[in-house]
C-alpha atoms as a PDB file:
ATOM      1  CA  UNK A   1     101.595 -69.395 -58.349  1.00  0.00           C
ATOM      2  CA  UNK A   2      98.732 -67.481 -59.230  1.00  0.00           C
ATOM      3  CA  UNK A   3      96.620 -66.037 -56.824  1.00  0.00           C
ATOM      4  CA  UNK A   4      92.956 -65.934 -55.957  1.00  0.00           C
ATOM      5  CA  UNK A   5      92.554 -62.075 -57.534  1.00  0.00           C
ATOM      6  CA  UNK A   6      94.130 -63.393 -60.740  1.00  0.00           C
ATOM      7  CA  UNK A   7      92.092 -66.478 -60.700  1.00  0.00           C
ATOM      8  CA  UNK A   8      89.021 -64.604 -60.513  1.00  0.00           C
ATOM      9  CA  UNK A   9      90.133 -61.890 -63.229  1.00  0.00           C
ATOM     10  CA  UNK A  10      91.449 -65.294 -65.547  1.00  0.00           C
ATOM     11  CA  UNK A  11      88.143 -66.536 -65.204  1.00  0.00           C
ATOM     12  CA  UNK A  12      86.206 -63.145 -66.312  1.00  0.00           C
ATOM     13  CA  UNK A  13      88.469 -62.798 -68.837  1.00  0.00           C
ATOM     14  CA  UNK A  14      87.522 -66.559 -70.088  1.00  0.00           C
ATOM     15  CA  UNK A  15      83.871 -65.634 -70.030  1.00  0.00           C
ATOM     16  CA  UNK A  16      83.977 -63.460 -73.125  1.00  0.00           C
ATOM     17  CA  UNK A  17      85.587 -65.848 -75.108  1.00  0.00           C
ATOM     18  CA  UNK A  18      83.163 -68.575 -74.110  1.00  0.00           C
ATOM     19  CA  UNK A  19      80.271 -66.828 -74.429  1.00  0.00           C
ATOM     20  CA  UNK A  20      81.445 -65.590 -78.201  1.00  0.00           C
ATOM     21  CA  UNK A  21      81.901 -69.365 -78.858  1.00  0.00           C
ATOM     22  CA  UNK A  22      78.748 -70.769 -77.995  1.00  0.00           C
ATOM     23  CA  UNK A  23      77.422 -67.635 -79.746  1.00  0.00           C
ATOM     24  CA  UNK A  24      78.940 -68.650 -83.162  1.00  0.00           C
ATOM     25  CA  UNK A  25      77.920 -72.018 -82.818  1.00  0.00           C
ATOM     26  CA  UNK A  26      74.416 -70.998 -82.118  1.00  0.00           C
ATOM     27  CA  UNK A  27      74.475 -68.881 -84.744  1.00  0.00           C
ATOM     28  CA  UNK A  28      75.703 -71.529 -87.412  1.00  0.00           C
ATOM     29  CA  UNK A  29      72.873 -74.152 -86.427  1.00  0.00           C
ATOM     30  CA  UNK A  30      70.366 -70.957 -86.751  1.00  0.00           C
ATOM     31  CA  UNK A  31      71.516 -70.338 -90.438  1.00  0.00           C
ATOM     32  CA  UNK A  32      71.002 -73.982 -90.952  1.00  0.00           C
ATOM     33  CA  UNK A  33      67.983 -74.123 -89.380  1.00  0.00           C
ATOM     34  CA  UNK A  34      66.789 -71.313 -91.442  1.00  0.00           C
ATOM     35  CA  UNK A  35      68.398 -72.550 -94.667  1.00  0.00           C
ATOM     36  CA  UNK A  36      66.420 -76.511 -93.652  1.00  0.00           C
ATOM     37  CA  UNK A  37      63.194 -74.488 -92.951  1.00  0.00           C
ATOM     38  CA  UNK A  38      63.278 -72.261 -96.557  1.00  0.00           C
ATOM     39  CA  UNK A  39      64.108 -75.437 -98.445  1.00  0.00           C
ATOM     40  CA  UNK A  40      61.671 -77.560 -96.796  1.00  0.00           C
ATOM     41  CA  UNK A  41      58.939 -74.614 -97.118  1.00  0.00           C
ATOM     42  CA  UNK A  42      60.028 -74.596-100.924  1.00  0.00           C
ATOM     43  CA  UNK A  43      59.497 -77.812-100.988  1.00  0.00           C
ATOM     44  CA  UNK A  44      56.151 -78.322 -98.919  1.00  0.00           C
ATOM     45  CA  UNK A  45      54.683 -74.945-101.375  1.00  0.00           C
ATOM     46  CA  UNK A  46      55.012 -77.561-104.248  1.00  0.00           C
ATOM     47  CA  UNK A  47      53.718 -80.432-102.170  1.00  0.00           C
ATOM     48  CA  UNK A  48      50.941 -78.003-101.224  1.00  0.00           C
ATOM     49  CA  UNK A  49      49.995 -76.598-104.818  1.00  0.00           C
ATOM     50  CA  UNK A  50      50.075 -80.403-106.377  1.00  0.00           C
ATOM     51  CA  UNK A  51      47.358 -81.392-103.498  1.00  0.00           C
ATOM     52  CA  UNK A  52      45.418 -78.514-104.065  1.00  0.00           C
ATOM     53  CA  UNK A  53      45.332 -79.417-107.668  1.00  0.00           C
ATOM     54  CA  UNK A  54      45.246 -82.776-107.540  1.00  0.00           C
ATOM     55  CA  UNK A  55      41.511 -82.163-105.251  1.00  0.00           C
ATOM     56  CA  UNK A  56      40.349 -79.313-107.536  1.00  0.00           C
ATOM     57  CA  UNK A  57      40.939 -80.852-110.906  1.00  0.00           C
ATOM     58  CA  UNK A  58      39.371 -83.749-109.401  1.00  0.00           C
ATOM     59  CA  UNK A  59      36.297 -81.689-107.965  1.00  0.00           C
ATOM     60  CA  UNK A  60      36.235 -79.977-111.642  1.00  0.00           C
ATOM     61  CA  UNK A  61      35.883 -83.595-113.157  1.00  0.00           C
ATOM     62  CA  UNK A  62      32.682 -84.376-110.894  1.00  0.00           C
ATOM     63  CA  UNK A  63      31.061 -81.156-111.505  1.00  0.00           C
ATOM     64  CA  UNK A  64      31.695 -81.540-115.582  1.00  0.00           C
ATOM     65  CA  UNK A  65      30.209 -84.935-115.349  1.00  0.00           C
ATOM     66  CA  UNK A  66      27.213 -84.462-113.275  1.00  0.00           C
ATOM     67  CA  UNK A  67      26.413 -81.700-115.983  1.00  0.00           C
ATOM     68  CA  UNK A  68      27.128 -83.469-118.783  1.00  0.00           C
ATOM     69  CA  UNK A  69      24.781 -86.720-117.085  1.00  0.00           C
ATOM     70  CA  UNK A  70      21.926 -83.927-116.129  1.00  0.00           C
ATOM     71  CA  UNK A  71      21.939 -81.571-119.764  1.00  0.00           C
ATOM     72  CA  UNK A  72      23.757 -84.148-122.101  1.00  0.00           C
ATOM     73  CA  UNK A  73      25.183 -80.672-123.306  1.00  0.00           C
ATOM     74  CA  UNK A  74      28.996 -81.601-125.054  1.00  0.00           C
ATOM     75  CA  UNK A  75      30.454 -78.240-122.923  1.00  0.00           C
ATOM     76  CA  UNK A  76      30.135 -80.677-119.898  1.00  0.00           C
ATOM     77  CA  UNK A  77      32.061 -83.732-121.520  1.00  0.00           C
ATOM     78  CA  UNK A  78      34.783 -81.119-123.133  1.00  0.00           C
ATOM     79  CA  UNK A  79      35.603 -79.950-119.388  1.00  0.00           C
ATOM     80  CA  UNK A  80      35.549 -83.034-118.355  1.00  0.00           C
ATOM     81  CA  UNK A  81      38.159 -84.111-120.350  1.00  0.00           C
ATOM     82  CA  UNK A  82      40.207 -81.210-119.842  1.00  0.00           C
ATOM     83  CA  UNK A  83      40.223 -81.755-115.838  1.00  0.00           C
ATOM     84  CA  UNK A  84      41.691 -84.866-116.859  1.00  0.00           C
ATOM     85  CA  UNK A  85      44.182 -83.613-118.729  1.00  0.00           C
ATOM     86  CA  UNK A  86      45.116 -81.330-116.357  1.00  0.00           C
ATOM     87  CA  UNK A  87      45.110 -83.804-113.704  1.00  0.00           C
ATOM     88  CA  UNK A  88      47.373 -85.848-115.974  1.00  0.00           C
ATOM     89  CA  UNK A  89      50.039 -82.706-116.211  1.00  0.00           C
ATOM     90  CA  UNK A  90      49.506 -81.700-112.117  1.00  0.00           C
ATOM     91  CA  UNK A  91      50.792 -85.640-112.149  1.00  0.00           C
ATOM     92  CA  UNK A  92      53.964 -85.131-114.400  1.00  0.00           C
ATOM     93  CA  UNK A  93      54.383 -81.969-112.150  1.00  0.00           C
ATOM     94  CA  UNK A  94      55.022 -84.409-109.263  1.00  0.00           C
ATOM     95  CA  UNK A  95      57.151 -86.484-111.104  1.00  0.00           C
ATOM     96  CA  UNK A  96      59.704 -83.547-112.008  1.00  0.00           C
ATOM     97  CA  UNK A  97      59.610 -82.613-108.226  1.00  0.00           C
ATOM     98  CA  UNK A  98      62.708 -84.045-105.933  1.00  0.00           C
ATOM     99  CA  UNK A  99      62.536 -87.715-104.442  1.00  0.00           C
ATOM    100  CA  UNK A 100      62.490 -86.657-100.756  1.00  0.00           C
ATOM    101  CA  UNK A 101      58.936 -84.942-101.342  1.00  0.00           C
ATOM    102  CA  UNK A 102      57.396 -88.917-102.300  1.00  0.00           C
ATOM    103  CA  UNK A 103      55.439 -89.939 -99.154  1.00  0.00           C
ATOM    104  CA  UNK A 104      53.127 -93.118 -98.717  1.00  0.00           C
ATOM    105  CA  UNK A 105      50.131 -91.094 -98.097  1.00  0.00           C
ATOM    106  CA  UNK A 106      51.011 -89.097-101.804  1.00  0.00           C
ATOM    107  CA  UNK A 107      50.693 -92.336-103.053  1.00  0.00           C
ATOM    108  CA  UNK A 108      47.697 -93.625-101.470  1.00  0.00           C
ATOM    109  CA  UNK A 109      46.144 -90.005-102.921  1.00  0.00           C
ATOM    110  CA  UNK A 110      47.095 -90.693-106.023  1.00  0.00           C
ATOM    111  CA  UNK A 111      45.613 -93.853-106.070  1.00  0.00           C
ATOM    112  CA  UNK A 112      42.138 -92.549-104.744  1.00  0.00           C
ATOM    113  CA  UNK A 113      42.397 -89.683-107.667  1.00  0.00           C
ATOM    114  CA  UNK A 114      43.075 -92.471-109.785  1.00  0.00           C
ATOM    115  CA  UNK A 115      39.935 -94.461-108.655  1.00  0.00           C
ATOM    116  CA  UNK A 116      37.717 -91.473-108.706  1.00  0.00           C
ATOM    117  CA  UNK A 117      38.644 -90.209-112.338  1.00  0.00           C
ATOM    118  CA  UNK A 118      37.883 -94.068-113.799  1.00  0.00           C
ATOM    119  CA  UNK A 119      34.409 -94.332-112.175  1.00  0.00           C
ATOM    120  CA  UNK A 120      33.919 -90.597-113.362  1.00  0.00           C
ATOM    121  CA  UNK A 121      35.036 -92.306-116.777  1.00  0.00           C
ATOM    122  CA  UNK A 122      33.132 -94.903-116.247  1.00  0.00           C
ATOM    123  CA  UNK A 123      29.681 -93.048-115.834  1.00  0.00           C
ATOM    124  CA  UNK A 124      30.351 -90.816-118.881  1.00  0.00           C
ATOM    125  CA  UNK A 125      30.758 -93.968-120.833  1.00  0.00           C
ATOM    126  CA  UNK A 126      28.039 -95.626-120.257  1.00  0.00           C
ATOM    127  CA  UNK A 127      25.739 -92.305-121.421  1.00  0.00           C
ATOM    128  CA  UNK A 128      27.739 -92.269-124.355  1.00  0.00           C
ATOM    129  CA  UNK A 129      26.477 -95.677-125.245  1.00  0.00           C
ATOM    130  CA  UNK A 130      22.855 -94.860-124.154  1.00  0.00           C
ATOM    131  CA  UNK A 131      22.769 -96.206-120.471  1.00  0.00           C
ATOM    132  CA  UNK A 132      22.176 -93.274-118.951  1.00  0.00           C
ATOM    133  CA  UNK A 133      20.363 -95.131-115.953  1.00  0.00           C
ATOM    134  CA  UNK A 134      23.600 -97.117-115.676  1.00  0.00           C
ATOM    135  CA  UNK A 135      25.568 -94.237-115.601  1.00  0.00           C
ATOM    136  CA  UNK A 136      23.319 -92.594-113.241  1.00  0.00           C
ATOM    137  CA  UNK A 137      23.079 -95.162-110.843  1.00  0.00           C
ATOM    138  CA  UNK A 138      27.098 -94.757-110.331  1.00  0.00           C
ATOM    139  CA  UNK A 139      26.626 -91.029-109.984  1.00  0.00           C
ATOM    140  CA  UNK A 140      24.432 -91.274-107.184  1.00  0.00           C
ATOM    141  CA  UNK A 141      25.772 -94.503-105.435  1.00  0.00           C
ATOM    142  CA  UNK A 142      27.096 -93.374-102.074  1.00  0.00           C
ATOM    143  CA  UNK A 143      30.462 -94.842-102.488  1.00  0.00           C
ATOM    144  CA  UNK A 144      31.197 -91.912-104.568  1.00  0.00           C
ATOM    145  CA  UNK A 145      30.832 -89.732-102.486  1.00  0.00           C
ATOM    146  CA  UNK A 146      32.938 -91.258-100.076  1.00  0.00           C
ATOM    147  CA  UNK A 147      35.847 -91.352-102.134  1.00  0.00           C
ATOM    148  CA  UNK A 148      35.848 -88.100-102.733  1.00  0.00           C
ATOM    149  CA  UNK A 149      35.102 -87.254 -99.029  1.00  0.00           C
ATOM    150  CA  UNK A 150      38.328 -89.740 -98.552  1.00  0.00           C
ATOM    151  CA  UNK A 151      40.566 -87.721-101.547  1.00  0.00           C
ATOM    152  CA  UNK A 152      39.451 -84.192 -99.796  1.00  0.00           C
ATOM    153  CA  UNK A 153      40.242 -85.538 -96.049  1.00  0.00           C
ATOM    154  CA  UNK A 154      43.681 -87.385 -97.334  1.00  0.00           C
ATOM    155  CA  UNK A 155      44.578 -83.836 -99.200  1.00  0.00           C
ATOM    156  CA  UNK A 156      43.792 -82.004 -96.312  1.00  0.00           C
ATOM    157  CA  UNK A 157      45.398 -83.993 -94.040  1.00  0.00           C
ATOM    158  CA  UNK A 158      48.878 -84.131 -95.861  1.00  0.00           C
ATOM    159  CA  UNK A 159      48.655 -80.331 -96.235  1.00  0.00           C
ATOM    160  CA  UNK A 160      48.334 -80.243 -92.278  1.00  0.00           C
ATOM    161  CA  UNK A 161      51.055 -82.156 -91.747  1.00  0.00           C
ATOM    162  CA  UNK A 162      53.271 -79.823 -94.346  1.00  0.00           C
ATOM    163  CA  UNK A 163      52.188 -77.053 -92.012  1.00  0.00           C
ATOM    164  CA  UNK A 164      52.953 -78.823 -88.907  1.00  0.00           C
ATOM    165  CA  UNK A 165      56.219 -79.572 -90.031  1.00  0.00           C
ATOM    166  CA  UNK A 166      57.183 -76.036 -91.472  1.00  0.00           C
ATOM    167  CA  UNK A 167      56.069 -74.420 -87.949  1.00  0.00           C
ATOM    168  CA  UNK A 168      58.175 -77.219 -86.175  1.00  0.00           C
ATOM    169  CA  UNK A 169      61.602 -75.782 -88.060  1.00  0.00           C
ATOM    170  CA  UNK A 170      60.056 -72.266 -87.490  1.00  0.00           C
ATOM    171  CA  UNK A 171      59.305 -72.828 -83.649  1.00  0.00           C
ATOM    172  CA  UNK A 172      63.106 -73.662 -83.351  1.00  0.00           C
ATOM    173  CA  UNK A 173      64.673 -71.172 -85.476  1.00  0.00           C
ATOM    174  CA  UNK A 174      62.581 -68.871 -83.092  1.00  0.00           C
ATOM    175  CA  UNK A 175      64.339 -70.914 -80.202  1.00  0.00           C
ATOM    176  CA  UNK A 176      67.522 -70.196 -81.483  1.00  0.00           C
ATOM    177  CA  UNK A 177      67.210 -66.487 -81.713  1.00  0.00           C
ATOM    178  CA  UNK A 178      65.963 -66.664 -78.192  1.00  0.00           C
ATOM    179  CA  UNK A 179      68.838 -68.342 -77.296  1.00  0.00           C
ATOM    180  CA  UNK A 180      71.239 -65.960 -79.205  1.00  0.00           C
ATOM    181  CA  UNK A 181      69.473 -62.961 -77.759  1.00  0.00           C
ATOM    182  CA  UNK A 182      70.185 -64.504 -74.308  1.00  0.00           C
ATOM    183  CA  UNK A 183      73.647 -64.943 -74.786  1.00  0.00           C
ATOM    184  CA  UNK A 184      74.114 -61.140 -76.233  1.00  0.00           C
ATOM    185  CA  UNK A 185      72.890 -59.915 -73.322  1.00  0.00           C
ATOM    186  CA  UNK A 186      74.800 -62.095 -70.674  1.00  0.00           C
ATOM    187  CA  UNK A 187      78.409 -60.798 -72.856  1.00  0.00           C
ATOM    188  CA  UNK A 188      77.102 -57.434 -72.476  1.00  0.00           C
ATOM    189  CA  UNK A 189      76.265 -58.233 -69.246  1.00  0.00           C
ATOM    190  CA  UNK A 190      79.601 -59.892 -68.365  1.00  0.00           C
ATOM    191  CA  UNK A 191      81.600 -57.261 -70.050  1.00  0.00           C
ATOM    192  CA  UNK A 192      80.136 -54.592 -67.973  1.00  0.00           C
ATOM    193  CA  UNK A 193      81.275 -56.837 -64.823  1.00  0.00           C
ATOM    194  CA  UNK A 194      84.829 -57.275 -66.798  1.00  0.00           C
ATOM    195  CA  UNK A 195      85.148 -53.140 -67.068  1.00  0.00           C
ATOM    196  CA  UNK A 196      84.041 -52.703 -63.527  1.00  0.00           C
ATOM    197  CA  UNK A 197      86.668 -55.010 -61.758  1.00  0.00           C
ATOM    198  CA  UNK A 198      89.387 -53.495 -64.622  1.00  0.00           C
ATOM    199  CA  UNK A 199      88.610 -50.467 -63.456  1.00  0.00           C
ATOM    200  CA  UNK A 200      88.866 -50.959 -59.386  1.00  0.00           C
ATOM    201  CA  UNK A 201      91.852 -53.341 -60.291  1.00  0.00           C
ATOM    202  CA  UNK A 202      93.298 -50.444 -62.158  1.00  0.00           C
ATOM    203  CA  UNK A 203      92.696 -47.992 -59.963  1.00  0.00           C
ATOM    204  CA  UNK A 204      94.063 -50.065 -57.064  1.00  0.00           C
ATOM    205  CA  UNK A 205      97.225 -50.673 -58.893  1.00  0.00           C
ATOM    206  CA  UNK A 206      97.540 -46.817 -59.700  1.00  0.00           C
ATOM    207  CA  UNK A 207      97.221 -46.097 -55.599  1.00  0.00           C
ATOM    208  CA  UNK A 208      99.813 -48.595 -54.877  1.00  0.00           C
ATOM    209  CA  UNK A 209     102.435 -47.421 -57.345  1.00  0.00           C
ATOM    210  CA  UNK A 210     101.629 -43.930 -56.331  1.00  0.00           C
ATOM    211  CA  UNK A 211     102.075 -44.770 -52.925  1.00  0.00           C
ATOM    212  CA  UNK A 212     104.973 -46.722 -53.847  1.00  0.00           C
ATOM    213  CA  UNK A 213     106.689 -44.174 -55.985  1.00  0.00           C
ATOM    214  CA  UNK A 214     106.098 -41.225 -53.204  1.00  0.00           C
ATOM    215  CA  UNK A 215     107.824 -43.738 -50.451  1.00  0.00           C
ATOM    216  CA  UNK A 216     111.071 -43.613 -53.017  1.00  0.00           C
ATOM    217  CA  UNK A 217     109.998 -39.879 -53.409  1.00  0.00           C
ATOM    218  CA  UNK A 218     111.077 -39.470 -49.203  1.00  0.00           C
ATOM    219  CA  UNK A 219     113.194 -42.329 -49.146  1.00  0.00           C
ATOM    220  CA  UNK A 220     115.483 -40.090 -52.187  1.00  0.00           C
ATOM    221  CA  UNK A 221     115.024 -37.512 -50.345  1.00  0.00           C
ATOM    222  CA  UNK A 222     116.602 -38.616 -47.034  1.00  0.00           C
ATOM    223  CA  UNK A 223     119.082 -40.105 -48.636  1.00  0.00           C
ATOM    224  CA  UNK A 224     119.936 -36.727 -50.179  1.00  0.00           C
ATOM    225  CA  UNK A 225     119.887 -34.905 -46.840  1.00  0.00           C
ATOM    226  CA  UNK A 226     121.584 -38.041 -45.440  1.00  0.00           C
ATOM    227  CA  UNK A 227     124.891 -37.866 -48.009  1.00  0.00           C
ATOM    228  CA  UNK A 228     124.637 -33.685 -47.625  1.00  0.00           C
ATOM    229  CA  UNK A 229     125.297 -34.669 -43.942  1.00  0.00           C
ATOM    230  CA  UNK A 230     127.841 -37.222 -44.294  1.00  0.00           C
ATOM    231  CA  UNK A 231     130.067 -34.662 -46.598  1.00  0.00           C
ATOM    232  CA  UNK A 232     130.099 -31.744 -44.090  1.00  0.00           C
ATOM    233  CA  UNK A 233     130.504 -34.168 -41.285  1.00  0.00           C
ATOM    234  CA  UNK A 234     133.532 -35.823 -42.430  1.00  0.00           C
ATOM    235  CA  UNK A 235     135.273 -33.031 -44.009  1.00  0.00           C
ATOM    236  CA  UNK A 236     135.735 -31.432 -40.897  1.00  0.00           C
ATOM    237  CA  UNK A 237     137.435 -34.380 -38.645  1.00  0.00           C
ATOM    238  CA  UNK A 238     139.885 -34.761 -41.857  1.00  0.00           C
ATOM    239  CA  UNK A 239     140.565 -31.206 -41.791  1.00  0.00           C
ATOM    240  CA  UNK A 240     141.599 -31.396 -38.134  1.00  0.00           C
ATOM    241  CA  UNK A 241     143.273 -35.287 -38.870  1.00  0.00           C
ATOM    242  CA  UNK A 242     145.249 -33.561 -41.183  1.00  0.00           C
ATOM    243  CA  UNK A 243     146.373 -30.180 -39.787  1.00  0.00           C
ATOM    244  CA  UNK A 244     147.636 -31.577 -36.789  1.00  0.00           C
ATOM    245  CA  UNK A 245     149.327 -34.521 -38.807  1.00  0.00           C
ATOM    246  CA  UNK A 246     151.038 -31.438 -40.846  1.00  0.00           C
ATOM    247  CA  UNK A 247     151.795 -29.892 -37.393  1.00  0.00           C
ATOM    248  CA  UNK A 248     153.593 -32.781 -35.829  1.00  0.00           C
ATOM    249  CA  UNK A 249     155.582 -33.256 -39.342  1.00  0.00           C
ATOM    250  CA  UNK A 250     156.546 -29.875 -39.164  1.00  0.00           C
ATOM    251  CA  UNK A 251     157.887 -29.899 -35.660  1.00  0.00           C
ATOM    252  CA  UNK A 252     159.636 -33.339 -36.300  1.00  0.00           C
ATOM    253  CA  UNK A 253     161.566 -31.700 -38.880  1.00  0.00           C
ATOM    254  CA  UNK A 254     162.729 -29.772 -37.100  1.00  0.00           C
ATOM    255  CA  UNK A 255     164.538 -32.264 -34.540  1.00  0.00           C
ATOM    256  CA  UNK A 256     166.920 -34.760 -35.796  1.00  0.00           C
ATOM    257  CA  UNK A 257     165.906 -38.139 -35.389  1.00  0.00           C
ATOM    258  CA  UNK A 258     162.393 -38.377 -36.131  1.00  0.00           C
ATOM    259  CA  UNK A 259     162.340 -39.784 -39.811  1.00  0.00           C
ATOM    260  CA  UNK A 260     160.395 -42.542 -39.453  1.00  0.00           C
ATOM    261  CA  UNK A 261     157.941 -40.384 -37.875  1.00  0.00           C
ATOM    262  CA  UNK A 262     158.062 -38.031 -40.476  1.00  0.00           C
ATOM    263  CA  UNK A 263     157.362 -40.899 -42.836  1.00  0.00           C
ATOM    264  CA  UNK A 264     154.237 -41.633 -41.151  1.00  0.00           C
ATOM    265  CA  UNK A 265     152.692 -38.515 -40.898  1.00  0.00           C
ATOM    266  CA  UNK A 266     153.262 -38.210 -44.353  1.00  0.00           C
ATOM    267  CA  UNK A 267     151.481 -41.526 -45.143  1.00  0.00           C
ATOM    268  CA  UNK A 268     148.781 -40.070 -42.600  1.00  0.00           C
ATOM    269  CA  UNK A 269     148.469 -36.913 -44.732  1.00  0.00           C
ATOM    270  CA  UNK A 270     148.624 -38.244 -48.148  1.00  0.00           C
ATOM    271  CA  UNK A 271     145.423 -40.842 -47.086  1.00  0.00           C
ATOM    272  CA  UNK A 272     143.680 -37.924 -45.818  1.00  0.00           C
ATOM    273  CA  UNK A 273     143.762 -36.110 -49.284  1.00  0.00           C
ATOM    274  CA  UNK A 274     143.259 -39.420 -50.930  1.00  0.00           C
ATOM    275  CA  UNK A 275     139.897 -39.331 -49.144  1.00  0.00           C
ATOM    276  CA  UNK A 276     138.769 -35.784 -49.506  1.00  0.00           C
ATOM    277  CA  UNK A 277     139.585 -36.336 -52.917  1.00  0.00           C
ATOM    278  CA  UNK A 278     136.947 -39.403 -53.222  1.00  0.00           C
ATOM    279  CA  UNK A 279     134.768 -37.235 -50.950  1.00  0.00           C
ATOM    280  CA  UNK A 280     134.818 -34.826 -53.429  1.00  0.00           C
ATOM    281  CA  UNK A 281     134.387 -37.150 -56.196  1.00  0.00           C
ATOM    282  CA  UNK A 282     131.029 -39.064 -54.736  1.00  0.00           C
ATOM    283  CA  UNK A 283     129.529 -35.607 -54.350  1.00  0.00           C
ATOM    284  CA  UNK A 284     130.247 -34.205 -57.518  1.00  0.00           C
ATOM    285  CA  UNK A 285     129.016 -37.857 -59.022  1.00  0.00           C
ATOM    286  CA  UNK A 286     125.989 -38.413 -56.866  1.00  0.00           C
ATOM    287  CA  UNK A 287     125.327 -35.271 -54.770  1.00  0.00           C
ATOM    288  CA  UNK A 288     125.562 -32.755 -57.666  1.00  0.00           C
ATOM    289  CA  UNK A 289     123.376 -34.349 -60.279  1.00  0.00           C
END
């Protein structure tokens, strides 16, 4: 059964591992985090430069026309018509871009660039056939304006929202780091605990088994003294046991009629120097070494 101090030295242990865990996984959502936020920043930079486009070429078209309306001068009309052509290619631009970059609102852009460039169109026709008070009365009608007021706010707005989104991914990536950062310092902080109680459980085990190992120390040591004892002690009683037993044979010898006693002090005397002999033995096996 394991007991509370291993418990709570299992438990430290399973910190570590824990902590390394939640660490990896972290870490893995923050490299796709960051690998979602470059994409999607790759993506809203081409959003971005087709808006920005898209209102410039547009702006360039007004600004040709108006001086082509004002000077009649054929540099107007020329730039003019290349805004439009590069507002045509900005558009095939968009088309080669990937399908999750189409929104609505692109759309509804498009179709207010699309508007804008045909009343443009419009105006410069109408000069060309000599109905230049036709054409000017377009240029100056407010609804003009508006739309391109409408084009610049819709362009604007869509690149806000690119911006918004990018600092959304970027606001958690940063989250994740935080949270990373965190976690590296609770492991450190949780293997400095872990060394700590190592250490005093260490050193607590190294007291007892030196404690334990100098109690065998004496214990060997009495032992020793102990067995030293026991050899002189009962050498000398088997001495005696057997010089009187060699006495008594002798003096039975020399009477007729004592062979059964003989016998027996034999027996007694041969058992004595069967246990010397084993005396001897344990020393030499025990004692000696």
């Amino acid at each position: 059964m394991i007991n509370k101090s291993n418990r709570r030295t299992l438990l430290l242990l399973s910190v570590t591992p824990v902590l390394l865990l939640i660490e990896l996984l972290l870490g893995l959502y923050a490299y796709r985090n960051i690998r979602e936020t470059n994409i999607i920043e790759h993506r809203n930079t081409q959003l971005d430069t087709y808006l920005r486009n898209t209102s410039r070429f547009v702006s360039y078209a007004e600004s040709a026309q108006r001086g082509y309306l004002l000077t009649g001068q054929e540099r107007y009309r020329d730039s003019f018509y290349s805004a439009s052509a590069a507002l045509l290619r900005n558009e095939t631009y968009y088309d080669t871009l990937s399908i999750d970059i189409a929104r609505d609102s692109i759309a509804a852009l498009q179709g207010l660039a699309e508007r804008r460039m045909k009343r443009l169109q419009i105006a410069i026709d109408l000069y060309d056939h000599q109905q230049k008070d036709s054409a000017l009365a377009i240029v100056s009608a407010a609804t003009g304006g508006m739309m391109m007021d409408s084009l610049r706010a819709a362009s604007a707005k869509l690149r806000a929202d690119l911006s918004s989104e990018i600092q959304q991914y970027k606001y958690r990536g940063n989250y994740l780091f935080t949270l990373v950062f965190v976690l590296i310092v609770m492991l450190i902080f949780f293997n400095a605990i872990l060394a700590w109680y190592t250490q005093r459980k260490l050193t607590s085990y190294t007291q007892n088994l030196e404690q334990a190992v100098h109690s065998l120390s004496k214990a060997n040591e009495r032992m020793a003294q102990y067995t030293k004892m026991s050899y002189h002690e009962l050498k000398t009683p088997l001495r005696n046991i057997a010089g009187f037993a060699q006495l008594l044979q002798k003096k039975y010898q020399e009477k007729p009629g004592h062979a059964e006693d003989i016998d027996f002090l034999s027996y007694i005397i041969e058992g004595v120097k069967q246990m010397e002999a084993t005396i001897k033995d344990l020393r030499a096996k025990y004692l000696d070494d």
